[in-house]
C-alpha atoms as a PDB file:
ATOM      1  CA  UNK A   1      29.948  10.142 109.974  1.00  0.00           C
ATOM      2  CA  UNK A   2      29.550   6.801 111.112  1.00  0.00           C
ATOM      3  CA  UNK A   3      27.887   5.730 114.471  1.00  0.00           C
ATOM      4  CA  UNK A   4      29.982   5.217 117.349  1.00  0.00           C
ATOM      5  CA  UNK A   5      29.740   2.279 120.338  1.00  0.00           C
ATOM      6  CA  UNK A   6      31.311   2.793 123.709  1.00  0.00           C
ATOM      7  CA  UNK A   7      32.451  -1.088 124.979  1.00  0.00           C
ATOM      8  CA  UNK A   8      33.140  -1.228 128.222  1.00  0.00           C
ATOM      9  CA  UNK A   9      34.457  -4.586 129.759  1.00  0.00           C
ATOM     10  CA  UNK A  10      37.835  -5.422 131.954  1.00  0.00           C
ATOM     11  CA  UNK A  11      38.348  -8.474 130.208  1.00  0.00           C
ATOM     12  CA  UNK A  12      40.921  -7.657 126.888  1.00  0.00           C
ATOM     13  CA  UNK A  13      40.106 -10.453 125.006  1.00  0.00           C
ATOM     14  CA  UNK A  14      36.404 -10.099 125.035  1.00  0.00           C
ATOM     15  CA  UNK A  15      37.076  -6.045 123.948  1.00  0.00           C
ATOM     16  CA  UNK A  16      39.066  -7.298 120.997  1.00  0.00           C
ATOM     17  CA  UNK A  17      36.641  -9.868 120.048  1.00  0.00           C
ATOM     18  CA  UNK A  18      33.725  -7.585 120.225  1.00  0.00           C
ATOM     19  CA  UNK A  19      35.717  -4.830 118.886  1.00  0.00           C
ATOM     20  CA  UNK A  20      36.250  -6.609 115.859  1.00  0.00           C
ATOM     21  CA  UNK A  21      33.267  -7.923 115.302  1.00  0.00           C
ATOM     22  CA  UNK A  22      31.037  -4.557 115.544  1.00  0.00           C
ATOM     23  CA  UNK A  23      33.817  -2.479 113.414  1.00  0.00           C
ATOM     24  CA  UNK A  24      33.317  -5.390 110.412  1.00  0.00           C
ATOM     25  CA  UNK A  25      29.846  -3.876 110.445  1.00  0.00           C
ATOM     26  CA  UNK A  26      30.638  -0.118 109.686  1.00  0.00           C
ATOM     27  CA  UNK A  27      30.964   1.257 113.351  1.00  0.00           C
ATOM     28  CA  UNK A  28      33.521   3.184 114.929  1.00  0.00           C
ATOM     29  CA  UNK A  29      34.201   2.079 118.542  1.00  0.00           C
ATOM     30  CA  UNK A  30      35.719   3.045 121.542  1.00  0.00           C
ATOM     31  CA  UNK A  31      36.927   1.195 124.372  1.00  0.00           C
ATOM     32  CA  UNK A  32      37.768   1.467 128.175  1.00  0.00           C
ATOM     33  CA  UNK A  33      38.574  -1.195 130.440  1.00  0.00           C
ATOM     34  CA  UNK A  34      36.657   0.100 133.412  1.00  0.00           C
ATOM     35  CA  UNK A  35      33.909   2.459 134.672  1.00  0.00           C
ATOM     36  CA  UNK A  36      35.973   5.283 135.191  1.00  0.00           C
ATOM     37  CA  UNK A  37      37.621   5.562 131.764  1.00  0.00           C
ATOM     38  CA  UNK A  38      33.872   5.014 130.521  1.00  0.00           C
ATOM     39  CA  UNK A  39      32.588   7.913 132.579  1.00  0.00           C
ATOM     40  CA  UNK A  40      35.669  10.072 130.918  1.00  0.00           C
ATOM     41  CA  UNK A  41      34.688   8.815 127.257  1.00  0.00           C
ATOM     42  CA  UNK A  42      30.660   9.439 128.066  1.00  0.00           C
ATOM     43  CA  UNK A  43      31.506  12.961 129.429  1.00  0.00           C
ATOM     44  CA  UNK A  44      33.610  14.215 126.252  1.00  0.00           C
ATOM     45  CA  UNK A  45      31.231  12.843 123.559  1.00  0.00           C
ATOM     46  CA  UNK A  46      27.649  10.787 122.204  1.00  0.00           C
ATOM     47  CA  UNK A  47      27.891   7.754 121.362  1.00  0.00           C
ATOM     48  CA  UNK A  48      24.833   5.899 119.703  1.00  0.00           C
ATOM     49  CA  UNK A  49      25.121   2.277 121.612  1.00  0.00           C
ATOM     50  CA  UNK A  50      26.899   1.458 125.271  1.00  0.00           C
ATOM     51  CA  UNK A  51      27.469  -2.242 125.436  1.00  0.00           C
ATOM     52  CA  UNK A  52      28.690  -2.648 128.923  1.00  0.00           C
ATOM     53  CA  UNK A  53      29.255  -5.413 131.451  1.00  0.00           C
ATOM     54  CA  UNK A  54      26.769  -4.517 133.622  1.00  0.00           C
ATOM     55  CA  UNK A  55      28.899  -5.674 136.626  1.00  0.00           C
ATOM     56  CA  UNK A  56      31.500  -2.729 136.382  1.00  0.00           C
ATOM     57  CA  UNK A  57      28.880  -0.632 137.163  1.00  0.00           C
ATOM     58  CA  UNK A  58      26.767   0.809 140.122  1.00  0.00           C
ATOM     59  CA  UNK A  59      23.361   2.547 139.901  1.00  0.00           C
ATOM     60  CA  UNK A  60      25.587   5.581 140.643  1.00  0.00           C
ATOM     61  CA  UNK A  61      27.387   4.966 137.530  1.00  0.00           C
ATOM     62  CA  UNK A  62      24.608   5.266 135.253  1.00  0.00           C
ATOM     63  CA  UNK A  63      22.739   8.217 136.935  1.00  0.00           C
ATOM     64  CA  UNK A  64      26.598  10.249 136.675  1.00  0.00           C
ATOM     65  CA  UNK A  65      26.527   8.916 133.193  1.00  0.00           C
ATOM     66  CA  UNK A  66      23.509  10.664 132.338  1.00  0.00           C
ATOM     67  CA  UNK A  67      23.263   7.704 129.517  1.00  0.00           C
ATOM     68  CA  UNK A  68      20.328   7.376 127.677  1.00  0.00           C
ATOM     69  CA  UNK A  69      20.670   5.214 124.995  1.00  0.00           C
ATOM     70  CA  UNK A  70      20.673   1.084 124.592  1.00  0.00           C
ATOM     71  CA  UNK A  71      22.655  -0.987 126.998  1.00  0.00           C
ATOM     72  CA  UNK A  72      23.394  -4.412 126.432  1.00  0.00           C
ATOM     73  CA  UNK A  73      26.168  -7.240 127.414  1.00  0.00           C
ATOM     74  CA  UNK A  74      27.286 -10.498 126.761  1.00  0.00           C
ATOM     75  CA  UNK A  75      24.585 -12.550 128.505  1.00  0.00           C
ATOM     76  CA  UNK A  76      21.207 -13.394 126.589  1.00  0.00           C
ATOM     77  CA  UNK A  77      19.046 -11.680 129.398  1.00  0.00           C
ATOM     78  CA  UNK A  78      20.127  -8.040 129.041  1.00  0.00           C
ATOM     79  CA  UNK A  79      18.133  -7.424 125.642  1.00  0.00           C
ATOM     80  CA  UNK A  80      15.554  -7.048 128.266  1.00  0.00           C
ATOM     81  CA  UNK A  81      16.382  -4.569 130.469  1.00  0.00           C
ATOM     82  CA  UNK A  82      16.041  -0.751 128.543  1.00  0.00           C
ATOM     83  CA  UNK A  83      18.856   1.567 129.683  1.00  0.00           C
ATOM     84  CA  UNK A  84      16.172   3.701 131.995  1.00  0.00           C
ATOM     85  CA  UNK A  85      14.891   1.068 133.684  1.00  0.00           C
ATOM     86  CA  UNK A  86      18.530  -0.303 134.334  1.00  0.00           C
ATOM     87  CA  UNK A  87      19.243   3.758 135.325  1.00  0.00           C
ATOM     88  CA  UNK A  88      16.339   3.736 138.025  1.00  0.00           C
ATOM     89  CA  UNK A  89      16.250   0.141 139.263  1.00  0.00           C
END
């Protein structure tokens, strides 16, 4: 089974272009266009990578979430922010 990545961003054209570029590598991913449909997607199943705009979210989003894995996004400073510190800031 191969490893699937939740992408979560309202733009469309940056979820196709991301899209794309992640399922060239092997991955299976799923997308939703805001925090809500990515709170329904993280509720019904694991996925091994969120890659997020951090902006659609809240604290509150994350904590609901109960996410613990890697959370990235499109600008070169969130390699360094882990998902729990992100989750308890």
């Amino acid at each position: 089974m191969k490893p699937t990545i939740l992408l979560v961003d309202d733009e469309r054209a940056i979820l196709f272009a991301i899209r794309e570029y992640i399922a060239a590598y092997g991955f299976e991913v799923d997308c939703a266009r805001d925090k809500q449909e990515a709170l329904n997607l993280l509720a019904g199943r694991s996925y091994a990578v969120l890659i997020t705009d951090l902006r659609l979210f809240r604290r509150r989003g994350y904590r609901r979430a109960g996410h613990r894995g890697v959370c990235a996004r499109t600008q070169p400073d969130a390699a360094h922010h882990p998902a729990d510190r992100i989750r308890h800031a």
